[in-house]
PDB file of N, CA and C in Angstrom:
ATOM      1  N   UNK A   1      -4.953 133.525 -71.341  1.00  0.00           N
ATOM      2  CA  UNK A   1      -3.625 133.941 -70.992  1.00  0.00           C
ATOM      3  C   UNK A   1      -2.784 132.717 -70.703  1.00  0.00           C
ATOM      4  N   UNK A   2      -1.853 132.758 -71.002  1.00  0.00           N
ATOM      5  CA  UNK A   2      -0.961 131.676 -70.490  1.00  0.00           C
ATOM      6  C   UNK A   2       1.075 132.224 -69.697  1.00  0.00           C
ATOM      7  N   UNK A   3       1.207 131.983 -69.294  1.00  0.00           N
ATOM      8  CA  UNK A   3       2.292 132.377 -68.393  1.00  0.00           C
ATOM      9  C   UNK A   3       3.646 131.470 -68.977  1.00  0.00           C
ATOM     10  N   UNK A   4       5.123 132.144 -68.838  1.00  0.00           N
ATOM     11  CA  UNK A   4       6.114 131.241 -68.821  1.00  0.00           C
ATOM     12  C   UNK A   4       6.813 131.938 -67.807  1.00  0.00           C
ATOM     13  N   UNK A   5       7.525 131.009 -66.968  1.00  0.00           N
ATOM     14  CA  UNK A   5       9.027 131.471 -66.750  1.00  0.00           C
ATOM     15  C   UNK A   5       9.920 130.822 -66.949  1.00  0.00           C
ATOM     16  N   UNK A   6      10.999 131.604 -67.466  1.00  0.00           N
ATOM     17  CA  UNK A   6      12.297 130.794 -67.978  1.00  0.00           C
ATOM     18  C   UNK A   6      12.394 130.127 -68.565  1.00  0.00           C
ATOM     19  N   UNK A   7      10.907 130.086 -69.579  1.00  0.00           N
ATOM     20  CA  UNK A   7      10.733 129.270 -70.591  1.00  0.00           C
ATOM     21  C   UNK A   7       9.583 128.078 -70.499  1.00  0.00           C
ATOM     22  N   UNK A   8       9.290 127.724 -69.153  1.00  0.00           N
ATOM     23  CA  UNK A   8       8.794 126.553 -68.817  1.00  0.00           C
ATOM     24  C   UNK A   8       7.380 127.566 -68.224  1.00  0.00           C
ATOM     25  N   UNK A   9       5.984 126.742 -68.547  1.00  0.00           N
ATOM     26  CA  UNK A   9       5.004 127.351 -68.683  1.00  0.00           C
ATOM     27  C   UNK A   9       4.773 127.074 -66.629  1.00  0.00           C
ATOM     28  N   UNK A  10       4.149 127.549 -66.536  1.00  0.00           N
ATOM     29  CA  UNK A  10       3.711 128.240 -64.767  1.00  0.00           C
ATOM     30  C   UNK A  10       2.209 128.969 -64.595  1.00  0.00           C
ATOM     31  N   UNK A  11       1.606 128.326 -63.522  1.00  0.00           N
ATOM     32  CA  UNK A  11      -0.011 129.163 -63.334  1.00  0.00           C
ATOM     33  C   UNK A  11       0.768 130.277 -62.855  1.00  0.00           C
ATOM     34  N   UNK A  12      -0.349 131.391 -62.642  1.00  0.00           N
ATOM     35  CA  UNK A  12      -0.126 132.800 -62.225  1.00  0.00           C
ATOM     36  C   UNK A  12       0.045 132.523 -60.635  1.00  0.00           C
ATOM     37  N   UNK A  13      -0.595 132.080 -59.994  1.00  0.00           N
ATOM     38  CA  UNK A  13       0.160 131.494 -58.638  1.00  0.00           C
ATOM     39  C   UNK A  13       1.010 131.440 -57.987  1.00  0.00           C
ATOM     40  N   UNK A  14       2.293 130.945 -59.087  1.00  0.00           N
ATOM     41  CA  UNK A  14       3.359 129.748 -58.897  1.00  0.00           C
ATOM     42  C   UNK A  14       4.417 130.817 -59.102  1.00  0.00           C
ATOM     43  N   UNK A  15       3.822 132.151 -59.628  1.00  0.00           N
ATOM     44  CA  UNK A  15       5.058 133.368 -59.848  1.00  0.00           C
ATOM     45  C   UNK A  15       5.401 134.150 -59.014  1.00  0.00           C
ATOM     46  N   UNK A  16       4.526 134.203 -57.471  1.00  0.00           N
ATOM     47  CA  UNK A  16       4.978 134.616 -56.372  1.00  0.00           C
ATOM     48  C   UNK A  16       6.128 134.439 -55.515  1.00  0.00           C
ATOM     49  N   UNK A  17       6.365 135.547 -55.389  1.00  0.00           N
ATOM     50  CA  UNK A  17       8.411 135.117 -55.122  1.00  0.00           C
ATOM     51  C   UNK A  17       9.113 134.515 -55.318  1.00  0.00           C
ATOM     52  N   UNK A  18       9.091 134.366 -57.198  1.00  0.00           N
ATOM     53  CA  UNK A  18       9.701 133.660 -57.787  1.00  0.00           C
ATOM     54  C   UNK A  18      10.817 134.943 -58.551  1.00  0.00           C
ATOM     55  N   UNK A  19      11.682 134.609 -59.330  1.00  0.00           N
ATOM     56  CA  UNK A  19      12.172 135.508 -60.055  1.00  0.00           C
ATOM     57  C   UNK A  19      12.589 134.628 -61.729  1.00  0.00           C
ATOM     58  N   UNK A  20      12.900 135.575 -62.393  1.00  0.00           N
ATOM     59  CA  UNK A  20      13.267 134.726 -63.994  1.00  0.00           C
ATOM     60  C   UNK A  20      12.860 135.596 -64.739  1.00  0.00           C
ATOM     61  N   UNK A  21      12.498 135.270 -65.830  1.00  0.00           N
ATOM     62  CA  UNK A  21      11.912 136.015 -66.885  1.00  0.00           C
ATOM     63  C   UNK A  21      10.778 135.719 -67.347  1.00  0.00           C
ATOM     64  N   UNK A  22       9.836 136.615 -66.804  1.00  0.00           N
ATOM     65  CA  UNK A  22       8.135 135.848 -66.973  1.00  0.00           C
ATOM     66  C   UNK A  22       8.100 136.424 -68.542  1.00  0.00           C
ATOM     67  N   UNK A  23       6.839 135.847 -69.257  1.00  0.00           N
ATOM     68  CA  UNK A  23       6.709 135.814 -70.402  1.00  0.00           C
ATOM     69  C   UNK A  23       4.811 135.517 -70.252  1.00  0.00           C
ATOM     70  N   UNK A  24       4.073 136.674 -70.461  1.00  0.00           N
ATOM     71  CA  UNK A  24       2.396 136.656 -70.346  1.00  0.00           C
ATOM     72  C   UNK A  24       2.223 136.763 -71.874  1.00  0.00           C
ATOM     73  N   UNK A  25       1.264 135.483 -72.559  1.00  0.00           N
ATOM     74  CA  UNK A  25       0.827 135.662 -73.727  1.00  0.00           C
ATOM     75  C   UNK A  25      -0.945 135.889 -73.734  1.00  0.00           C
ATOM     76  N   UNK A  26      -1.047 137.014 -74.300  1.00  0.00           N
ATOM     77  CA  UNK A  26      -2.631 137.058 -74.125  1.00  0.00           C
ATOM     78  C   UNK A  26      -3.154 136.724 -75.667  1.00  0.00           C
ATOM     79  N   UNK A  27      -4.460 136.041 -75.632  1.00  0.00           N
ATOM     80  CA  UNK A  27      -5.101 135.534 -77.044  1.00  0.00           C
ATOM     81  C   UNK A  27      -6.347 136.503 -77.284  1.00  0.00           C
ATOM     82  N   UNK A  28      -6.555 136.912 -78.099  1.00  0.00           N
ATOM     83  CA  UNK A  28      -8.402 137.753 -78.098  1.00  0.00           C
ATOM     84  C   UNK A  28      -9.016 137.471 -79.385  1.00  0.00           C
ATOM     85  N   UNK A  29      -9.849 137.314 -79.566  1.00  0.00           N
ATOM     86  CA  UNK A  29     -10.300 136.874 -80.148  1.00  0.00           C
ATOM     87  C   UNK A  29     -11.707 137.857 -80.751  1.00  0.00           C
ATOM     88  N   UNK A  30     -12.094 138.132 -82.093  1.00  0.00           N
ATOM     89  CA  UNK A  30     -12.935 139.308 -82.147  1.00  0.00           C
ATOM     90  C   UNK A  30     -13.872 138.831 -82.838  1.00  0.00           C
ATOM     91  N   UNK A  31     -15.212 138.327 -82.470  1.00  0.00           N
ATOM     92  CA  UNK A  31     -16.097 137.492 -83.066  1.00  0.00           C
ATOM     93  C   UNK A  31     -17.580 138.444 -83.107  1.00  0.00           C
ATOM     94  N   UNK A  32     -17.163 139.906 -82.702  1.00  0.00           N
ATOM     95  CA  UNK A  32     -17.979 140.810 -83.380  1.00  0.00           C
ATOM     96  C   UNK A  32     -18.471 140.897 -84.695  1.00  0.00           C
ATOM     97  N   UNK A  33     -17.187 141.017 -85.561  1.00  0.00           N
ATOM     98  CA  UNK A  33     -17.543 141.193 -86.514  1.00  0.00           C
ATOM     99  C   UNK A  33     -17.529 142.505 -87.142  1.00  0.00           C
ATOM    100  N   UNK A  34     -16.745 143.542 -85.800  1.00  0.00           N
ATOM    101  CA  UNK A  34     -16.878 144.938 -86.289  1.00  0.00           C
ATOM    102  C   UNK A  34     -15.207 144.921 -85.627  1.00  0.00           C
ATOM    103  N   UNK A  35     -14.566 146.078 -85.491  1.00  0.00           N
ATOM    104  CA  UNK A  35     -13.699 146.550 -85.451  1.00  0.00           C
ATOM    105  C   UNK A  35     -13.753 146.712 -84.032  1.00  0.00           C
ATOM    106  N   UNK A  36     -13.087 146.075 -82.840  1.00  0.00           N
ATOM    107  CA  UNK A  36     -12.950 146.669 -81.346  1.00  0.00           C
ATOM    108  C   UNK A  36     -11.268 146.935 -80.933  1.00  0.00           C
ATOM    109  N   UNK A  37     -11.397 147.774 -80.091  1.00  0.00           N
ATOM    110  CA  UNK A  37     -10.501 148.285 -79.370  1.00  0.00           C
ATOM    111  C   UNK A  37      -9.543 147.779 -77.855  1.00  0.00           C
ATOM    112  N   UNK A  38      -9.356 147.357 -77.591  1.00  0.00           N
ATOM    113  CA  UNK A  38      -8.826 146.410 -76.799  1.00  0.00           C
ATOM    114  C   UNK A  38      -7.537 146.578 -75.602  1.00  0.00           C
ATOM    115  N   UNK A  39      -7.872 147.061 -74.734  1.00  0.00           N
ATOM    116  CA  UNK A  39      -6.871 147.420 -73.558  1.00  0.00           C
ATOM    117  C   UNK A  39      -6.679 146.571 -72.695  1.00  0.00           C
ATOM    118  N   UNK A  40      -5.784 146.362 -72.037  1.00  0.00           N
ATOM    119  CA  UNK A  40      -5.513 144.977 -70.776  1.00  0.00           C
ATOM    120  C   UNK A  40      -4.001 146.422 -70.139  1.00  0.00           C
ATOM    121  N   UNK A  41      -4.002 145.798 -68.747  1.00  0.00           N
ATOM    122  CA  UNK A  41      -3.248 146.324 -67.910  1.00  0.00           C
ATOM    123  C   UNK A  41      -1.780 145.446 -68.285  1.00  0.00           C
ATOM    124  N   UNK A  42      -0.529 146.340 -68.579  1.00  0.00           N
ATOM    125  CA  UNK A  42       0.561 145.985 -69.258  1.00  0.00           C
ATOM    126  C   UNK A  42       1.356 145.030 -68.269  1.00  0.00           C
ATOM    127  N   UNK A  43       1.384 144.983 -66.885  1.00  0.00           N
ATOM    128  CA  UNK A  43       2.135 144.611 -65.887  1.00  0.00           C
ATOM    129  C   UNK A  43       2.908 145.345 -64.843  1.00  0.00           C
ATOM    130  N   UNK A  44       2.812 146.580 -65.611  1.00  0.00           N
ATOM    131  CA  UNK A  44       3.350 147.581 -64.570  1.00  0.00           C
ATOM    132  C   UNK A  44       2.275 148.432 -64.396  1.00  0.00           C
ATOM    133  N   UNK A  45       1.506 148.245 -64.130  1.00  0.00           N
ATOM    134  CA  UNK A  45       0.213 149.083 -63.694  1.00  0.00           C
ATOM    135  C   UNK A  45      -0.893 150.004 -64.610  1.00  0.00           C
ATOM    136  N   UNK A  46      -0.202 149.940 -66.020  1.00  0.00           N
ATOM    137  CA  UNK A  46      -0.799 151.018 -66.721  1.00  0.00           C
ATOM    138  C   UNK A  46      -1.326 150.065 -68.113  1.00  0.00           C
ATOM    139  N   UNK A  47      -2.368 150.927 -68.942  1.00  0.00           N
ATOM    140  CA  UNK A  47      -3.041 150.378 -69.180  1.00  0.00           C
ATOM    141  C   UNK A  47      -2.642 150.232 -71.183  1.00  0.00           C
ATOM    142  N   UNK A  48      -2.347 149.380 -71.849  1.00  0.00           N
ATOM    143  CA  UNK A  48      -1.982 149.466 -73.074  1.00  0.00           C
ATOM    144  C   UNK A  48      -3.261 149.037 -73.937  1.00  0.00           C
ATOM    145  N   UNK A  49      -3.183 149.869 -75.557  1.00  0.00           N
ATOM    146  CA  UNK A  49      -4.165 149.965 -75.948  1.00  0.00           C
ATOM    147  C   UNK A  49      -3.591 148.768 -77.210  1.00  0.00           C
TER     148      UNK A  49
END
């Protein structure tokens, strides 16, 4: 995962009572070899597929 705000990259830490426009890039990577399915929690609590 890697984090921005306001453009300029930031640990997850550093976003506590901060404000701007965060920006979360997630990487995955599928070295199965089969077809997987893949959910992560969106930021507002719920869960995207």
């Amino acid at each position: 995962m890697t984090y921005t705000l306001d453009g300029r990259p930031v640990a997850p830490a550093d976003v506590l009572g901060r404000s701007g426009h965060l920006e979360v890039r997630y990487t995955v990577a599928n070295v199965t070899g089969r077809p997987q399915v893949v959910s992560f929690d969106d930021g507002t609590g719920h869960s995207s597929p």
